[in-house]
ModelCIF file with pLDDT and N, C-alpha, C, O atoms, coordinates in Angstrom:
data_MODEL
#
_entry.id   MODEL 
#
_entity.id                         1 
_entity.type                       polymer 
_entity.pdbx_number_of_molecules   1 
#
_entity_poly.entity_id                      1 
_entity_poly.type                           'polypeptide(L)' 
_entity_poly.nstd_linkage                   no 
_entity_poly.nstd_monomer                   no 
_entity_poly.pdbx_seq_one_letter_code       
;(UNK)(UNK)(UNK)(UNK)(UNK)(UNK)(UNK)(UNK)(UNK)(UNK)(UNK)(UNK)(UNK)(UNK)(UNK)(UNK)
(UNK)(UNK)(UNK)(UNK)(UNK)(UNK)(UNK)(UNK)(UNK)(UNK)(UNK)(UNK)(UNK)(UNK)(UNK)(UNK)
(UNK)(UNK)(UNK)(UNK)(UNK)(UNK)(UNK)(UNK)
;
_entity_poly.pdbx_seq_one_letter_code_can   XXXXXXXXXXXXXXXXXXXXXXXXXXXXXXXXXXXXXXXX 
_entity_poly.pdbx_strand_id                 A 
#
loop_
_entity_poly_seq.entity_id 
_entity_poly_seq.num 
_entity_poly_seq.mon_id 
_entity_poly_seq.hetero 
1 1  UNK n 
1 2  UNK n 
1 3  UNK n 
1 4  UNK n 
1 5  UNK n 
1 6  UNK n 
1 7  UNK n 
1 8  UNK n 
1 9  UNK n 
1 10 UNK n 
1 11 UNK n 
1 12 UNK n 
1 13 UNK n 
1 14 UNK n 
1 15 UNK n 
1 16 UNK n 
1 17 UNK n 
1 18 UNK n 
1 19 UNK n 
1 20 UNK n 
1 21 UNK n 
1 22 UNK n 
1 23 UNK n 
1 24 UNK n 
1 25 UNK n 
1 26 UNK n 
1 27 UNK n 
1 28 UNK n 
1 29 UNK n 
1 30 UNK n 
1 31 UNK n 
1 32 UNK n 
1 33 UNK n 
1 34 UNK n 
1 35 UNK n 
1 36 UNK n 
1 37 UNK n 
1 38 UNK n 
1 39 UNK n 
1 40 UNK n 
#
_struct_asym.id          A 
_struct_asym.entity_id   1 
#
loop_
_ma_qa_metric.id 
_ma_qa_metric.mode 
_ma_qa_metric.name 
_ma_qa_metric.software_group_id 
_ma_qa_metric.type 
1 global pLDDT . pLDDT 
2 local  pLDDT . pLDDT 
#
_ma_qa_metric_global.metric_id      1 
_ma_qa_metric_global.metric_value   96.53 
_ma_qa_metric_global.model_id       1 
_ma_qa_metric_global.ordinal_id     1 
#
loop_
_ma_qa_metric_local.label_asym_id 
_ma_qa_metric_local.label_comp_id 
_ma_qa_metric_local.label_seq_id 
_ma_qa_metric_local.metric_id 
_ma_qa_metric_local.metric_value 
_ma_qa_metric_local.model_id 
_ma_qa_metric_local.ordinal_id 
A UNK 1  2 98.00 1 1  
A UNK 2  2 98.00 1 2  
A UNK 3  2 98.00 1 3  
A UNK 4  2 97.00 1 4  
A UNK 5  2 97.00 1 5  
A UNK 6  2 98.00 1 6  
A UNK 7  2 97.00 1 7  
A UNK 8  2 98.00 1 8  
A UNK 9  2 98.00 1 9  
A UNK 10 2 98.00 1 10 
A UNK 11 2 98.00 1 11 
A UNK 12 2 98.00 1 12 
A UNK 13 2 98.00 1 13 
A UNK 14 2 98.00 1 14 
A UNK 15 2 97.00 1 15 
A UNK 16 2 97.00 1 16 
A UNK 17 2 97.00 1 17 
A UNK 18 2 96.00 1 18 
A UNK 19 2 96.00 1 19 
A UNK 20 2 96.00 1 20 
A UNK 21 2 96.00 1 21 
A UNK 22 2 94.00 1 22 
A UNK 23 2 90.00 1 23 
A UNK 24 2 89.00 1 24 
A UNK 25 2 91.00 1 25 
A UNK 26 2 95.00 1 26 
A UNK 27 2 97.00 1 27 
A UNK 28 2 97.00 1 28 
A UNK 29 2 98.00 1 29 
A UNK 30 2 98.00 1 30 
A UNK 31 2 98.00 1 31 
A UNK 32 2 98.00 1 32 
A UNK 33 2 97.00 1 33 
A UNK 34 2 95.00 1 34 
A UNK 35 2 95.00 1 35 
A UNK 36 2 96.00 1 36 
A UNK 37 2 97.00 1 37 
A UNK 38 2 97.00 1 38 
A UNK 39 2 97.00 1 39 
A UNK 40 2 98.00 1 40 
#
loop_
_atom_site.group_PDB 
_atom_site.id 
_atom_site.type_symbol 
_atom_site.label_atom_id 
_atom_site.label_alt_id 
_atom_site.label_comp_id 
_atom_site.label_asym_id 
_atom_site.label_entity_id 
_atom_site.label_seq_id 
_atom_site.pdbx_PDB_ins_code 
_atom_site.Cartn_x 
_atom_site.Cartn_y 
_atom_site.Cartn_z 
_atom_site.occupancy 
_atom_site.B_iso_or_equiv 
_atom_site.pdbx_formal_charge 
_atom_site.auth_seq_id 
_atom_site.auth_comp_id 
_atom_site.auth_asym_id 
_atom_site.auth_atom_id 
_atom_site.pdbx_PDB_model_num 
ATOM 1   N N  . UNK A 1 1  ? -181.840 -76.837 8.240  1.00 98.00 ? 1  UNK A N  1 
ATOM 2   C CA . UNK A 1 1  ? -181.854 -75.511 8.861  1.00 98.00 ? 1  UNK A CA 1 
ATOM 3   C C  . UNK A 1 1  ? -181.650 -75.609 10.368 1.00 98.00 ? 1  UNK A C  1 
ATOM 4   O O  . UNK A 1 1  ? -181.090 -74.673 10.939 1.00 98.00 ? 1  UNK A O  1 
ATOM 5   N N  . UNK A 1 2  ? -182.061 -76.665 11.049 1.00 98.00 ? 2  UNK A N  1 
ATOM 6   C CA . UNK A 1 2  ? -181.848 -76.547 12.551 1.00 98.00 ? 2  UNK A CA 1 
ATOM 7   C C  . UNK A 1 2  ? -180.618 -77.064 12.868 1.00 98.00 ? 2  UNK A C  1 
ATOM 8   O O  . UNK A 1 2  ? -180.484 -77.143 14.089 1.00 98.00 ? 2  UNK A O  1 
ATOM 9   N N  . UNK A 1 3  ? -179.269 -77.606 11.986 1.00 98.00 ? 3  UNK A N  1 
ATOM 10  C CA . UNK A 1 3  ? -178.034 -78.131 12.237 1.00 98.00 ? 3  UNK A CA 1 
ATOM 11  C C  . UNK A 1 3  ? -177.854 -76.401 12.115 1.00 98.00 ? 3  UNK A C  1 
ATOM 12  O O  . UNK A 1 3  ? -177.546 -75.994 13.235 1.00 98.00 ? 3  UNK A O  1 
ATOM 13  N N  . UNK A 1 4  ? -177.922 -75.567 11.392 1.00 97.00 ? 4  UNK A N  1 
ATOM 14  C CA . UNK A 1 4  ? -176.694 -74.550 11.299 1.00 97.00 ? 4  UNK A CA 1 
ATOM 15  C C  . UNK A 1 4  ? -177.676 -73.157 11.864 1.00 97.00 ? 4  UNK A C  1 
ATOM 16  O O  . UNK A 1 4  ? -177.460 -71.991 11.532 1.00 97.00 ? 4  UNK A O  1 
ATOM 17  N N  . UNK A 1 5  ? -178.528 -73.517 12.575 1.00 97.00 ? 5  UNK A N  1 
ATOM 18  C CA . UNK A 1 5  ? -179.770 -72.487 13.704 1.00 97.00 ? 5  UNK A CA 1 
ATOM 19  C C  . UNK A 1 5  ? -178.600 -73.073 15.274 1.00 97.00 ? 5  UNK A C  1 
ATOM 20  O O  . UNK A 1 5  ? -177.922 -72.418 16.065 1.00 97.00 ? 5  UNK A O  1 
ATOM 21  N N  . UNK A 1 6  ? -178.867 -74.623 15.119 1.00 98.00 ? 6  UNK A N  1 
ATOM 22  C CA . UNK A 1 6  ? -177.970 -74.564 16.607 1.00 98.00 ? 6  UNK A CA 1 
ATOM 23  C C  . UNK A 1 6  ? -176.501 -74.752 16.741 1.00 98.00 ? 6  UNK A C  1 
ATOM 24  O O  . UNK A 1 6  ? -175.924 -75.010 17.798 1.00 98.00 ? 6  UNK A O  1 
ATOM 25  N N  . UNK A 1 7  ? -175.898 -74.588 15.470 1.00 97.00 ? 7  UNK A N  1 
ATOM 26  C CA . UNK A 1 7  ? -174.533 -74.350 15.505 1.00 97.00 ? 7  UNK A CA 1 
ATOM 27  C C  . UNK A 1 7  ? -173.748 -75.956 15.492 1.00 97.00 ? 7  UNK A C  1 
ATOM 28  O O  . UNK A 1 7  ? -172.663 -76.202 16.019 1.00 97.00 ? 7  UNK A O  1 
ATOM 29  N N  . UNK A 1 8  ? -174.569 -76.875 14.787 1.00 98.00 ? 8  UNK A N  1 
ATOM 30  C CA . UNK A 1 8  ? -173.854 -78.254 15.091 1.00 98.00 ? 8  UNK A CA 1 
ATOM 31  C C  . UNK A 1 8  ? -172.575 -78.406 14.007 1.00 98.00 ? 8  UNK A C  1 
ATOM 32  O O  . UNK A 1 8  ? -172.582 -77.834 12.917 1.00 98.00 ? 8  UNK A O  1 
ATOM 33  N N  . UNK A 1 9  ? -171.541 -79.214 14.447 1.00 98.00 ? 9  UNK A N  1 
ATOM 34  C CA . UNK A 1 9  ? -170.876 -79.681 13.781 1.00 98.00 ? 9  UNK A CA 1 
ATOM 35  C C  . UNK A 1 9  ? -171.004 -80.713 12.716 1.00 98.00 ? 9  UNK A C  1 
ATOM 36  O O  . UNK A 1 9  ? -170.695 -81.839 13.106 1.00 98.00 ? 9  UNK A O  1 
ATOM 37  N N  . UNK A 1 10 ? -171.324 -80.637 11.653 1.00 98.00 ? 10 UNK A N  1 
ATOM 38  C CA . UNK A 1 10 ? -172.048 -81.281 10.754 1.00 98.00 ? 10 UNK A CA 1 
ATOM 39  C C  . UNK A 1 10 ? -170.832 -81.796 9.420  1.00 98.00 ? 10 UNK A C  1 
ATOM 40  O O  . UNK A 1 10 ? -170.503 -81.076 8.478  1.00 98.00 ? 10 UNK A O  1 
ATOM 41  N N  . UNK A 1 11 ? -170.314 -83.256 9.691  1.00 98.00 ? 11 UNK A N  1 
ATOM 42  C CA . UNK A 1 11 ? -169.673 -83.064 8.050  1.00 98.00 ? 11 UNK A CA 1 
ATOM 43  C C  . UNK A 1 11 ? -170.296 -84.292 6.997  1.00 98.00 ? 11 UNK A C  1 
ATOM 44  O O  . UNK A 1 11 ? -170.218 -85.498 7.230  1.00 98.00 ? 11 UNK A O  1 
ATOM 45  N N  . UNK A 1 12 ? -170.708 -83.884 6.208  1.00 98.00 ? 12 UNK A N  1 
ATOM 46  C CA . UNK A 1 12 ? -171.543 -84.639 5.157  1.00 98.00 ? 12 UNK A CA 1 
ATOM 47  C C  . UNK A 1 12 ? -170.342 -85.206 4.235  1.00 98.00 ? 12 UNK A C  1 
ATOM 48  O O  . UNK A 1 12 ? -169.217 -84.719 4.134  1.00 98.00 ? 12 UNK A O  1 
ATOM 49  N N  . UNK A 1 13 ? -170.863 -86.376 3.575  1.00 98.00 ? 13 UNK A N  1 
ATOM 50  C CA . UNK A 1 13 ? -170.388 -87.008 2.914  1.00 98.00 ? 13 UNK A CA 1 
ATOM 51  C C  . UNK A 1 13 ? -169.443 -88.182 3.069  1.00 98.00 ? 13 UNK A C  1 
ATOM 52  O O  . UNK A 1 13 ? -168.913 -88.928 2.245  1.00 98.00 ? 13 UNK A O  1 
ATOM 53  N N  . UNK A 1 14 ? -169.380 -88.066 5.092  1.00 98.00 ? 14 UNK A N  1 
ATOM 54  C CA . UNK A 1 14 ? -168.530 -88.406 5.215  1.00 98.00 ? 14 UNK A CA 1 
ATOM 55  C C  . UNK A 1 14 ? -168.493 -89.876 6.095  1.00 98.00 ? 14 UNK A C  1 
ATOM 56  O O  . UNK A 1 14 ? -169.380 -89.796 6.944  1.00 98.00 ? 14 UNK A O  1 
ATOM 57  N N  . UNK A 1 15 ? -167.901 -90.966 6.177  1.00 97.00 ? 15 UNK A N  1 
ATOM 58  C CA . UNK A 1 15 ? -168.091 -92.000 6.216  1.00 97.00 ? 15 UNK A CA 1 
ATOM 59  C C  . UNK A 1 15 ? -167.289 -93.091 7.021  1.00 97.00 ? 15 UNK A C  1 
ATOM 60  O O  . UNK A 1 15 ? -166.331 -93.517 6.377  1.00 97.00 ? 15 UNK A O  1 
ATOM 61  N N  . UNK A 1 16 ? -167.407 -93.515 7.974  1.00 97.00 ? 16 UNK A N  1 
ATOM 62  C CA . UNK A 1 16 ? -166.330 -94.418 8.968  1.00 97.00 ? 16 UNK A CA 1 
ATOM 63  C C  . UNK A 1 16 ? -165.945 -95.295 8.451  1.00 97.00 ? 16 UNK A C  1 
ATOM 64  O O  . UNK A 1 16 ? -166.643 -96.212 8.018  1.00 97.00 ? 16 UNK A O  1 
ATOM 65  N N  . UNK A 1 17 ? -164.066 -95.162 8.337  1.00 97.00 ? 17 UNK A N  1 
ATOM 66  C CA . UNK A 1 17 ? -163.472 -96.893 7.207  1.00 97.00 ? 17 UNK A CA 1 
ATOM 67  C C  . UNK A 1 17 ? -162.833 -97.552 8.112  1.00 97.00 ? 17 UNK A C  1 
ATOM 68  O O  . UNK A 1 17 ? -162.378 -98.651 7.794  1.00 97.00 ? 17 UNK A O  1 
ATOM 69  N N  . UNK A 1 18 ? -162.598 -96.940 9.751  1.00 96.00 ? 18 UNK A N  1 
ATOM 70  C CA . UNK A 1 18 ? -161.686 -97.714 10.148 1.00 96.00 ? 18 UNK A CA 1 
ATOM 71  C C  . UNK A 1 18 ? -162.022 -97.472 11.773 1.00 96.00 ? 18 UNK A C  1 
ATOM 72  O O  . UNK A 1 18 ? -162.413 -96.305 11.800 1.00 96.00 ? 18 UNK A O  1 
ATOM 73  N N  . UNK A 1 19 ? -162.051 -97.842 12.740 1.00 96.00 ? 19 UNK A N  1 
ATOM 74  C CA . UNK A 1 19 ? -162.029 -98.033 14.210 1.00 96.00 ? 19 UNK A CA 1 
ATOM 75  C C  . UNK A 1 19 ? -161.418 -98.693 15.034 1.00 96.00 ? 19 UNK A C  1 
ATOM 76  O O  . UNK A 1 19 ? -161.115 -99.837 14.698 1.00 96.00 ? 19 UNK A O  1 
ATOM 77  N N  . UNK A 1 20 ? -161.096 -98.299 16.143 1.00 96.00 ? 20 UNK A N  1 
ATOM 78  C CA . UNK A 1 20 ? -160.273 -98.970 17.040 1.00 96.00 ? 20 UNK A CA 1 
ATOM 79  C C  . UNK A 1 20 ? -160.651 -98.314 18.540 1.00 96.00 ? 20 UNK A C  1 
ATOM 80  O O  . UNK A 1 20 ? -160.978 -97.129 18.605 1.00 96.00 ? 20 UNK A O  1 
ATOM 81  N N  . UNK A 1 21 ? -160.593 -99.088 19.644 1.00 96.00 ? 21 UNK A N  1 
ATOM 82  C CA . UNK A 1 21 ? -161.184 -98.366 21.098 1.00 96.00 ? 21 UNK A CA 1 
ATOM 83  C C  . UNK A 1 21 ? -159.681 -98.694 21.554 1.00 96.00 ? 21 UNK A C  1 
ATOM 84  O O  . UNK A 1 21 ? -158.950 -99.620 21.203 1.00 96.00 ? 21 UNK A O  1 
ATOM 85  N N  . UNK A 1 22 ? -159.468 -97.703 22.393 1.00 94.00 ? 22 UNK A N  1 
ATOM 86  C CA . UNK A 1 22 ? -158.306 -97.563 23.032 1.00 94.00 ? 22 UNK A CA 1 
ATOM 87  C C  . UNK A 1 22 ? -158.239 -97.701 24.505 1.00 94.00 ? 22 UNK A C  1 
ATOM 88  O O  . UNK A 1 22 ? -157.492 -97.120 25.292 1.00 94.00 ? 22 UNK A O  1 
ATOM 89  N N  . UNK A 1 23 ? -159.073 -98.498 24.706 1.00 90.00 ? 23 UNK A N  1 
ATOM 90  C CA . UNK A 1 23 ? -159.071 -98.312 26.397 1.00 90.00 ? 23 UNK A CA 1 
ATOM 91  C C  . UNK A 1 23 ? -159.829 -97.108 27.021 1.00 90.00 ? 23 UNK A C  1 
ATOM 92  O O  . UNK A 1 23 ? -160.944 -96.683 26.717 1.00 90.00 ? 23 UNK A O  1 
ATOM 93  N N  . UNK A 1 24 ? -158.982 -96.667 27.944 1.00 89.00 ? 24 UNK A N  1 
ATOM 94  C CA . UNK A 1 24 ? -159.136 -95.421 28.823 1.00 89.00 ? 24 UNK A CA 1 
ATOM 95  C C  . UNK A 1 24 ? -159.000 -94.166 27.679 1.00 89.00 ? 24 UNK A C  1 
ATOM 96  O O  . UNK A 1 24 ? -159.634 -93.156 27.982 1.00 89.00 ? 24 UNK A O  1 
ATOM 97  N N  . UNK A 1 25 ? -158.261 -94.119 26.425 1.00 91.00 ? 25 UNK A N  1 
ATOM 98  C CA . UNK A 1 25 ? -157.890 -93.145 25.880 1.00 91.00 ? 25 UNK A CA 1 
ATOM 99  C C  . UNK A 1 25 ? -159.206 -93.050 24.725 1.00 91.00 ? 25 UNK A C  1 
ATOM 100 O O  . UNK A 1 25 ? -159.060 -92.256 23.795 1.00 91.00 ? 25 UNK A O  1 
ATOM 101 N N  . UNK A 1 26 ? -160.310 -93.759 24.792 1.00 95.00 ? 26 UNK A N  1 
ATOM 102 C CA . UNK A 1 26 ? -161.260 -93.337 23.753 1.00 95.00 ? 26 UNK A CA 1 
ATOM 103 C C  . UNK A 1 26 ? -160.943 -94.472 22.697 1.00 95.00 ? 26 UNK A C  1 
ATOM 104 O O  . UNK A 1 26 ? -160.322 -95.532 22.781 1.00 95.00 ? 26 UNK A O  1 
ATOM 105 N N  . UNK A 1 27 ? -161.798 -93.656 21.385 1.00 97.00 ? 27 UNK A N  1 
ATOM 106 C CA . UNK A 1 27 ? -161.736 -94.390 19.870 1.00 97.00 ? 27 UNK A CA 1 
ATOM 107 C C  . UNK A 1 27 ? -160.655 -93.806 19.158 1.00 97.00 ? 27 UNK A C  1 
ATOM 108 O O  . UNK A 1 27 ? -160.287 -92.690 19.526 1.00 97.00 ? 27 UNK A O  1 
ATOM 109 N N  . UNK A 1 28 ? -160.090 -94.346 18.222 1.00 97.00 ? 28 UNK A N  1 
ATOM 110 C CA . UNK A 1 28 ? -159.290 -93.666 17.301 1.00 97.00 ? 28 UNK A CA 1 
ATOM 111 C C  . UNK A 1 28 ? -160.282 -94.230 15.935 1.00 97.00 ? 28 UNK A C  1 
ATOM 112 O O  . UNK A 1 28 ? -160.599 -95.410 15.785 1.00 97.00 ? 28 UNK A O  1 
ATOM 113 N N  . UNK A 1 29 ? -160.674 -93.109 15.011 1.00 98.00 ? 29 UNK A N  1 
ATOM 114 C CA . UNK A 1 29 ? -161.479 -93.288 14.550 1.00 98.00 ? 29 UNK A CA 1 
ATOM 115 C C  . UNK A 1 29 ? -161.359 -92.915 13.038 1.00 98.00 ? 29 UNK A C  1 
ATOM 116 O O  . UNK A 1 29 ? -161.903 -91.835 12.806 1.00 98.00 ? 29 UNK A O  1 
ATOM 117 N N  . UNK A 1 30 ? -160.920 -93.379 12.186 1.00 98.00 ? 30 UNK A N  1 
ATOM 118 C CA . UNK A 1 30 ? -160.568 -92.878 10.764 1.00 98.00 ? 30 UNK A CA 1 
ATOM 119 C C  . UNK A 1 30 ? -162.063 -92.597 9.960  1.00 98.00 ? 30 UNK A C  1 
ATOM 120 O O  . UNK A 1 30 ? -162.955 -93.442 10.036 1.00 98.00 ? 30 UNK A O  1 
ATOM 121 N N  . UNK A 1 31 ? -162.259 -91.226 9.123  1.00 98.00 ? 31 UNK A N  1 
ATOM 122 C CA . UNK A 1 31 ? -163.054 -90.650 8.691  1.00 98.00 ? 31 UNK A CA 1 
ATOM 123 C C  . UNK A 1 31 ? -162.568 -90.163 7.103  1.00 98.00 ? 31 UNK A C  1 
ATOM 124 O O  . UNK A 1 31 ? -161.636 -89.398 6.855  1.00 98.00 ? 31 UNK A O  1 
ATOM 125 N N  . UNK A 1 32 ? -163.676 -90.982 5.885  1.00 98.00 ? 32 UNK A N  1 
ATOM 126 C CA . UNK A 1 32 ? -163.115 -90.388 4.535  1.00 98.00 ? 32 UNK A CA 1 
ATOM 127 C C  . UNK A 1 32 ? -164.074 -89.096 4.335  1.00 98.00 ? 32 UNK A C  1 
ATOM 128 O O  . UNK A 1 32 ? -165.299 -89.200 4.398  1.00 98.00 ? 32 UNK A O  1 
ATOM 129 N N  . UNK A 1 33 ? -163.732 -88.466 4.208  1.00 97.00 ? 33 UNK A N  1 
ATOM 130 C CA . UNK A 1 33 ? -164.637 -86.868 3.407  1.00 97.00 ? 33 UNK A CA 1 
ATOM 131 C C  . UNK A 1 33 ? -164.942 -86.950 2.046  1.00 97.00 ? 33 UNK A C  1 
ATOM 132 O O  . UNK A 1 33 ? -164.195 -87.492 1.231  1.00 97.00 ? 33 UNK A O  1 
ATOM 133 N N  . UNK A 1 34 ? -165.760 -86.555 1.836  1.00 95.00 ? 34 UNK A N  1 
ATOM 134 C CA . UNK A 1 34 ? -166.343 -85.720 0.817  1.00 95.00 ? 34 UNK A CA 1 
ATOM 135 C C  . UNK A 1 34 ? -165.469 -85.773 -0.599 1.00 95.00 ? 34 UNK A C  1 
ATOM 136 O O  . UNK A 1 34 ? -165.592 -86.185 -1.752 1.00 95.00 ? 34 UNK A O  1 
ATOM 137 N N  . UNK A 1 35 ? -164.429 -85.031 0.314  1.00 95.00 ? 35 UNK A N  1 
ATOM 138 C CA . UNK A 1 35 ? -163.154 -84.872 -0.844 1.00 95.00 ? 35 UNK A CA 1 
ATOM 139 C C  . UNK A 1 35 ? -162.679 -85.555 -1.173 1.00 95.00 ? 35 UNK A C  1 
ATOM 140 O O  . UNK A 1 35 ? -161.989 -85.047 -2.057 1.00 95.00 ? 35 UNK A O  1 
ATOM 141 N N  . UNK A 1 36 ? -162.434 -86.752 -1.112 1.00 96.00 ? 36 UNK A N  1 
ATOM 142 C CA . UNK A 1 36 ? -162.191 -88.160 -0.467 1.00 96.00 ? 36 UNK A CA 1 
ATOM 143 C C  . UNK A 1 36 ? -160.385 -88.398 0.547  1.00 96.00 ? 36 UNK A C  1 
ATOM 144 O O  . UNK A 1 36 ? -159.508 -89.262 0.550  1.00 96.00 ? 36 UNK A O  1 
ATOM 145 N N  . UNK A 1 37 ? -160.581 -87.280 1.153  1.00 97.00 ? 37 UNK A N  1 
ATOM 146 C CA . UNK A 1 37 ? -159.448 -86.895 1.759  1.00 97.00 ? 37 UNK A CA 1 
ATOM 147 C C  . UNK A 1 37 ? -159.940 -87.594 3.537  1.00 97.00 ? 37 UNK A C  1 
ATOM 148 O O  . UNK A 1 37 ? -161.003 -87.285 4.076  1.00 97.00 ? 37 UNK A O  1 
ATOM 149 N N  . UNK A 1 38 ? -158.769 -88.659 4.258  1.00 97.00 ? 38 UNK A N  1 
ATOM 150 C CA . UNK A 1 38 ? -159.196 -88.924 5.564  1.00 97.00 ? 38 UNK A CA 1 
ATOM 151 C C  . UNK A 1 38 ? -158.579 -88.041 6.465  1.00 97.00 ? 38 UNK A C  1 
ATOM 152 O O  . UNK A 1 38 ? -157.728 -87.178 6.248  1.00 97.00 ? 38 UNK A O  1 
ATOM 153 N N  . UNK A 1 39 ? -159.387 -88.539 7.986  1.00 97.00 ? 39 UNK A N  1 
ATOM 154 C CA . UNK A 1 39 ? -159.158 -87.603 8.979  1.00 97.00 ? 39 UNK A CA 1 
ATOM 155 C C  . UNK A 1 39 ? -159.667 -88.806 10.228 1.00 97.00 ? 39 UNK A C  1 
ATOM 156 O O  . UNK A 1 39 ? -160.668 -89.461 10.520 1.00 97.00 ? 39 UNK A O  1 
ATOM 157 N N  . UNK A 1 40 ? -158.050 -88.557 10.783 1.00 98.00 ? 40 UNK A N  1 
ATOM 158 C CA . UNK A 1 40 ? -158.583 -89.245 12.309 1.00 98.00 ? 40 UNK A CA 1 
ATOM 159 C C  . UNK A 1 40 ? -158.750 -88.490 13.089 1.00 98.00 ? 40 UNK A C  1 
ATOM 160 O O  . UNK A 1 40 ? -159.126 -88.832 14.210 1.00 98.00 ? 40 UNK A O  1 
#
């Protein structure tokens, strides 16, 4: 109840398969869902 009282971005189920740091430009960060559909 207090993730969706303070409005957090919340995705369940979901699980880190892949990483990489990019320097100055951040992580590139591959994410499987739920659905079992990914998302970098």
């Amino acid at each position: 109840s207090y993730a969706r009282t303070m409005e957090l971005n919340v995705w369940t189920g979901t699980e880190l398969v892949e990483s990489a740091h990019e320097g100055e430009q951040g992580w590139r960060i591959t994410l499987r869902r739920a659905d079992g559909s990914t998302r970098t």
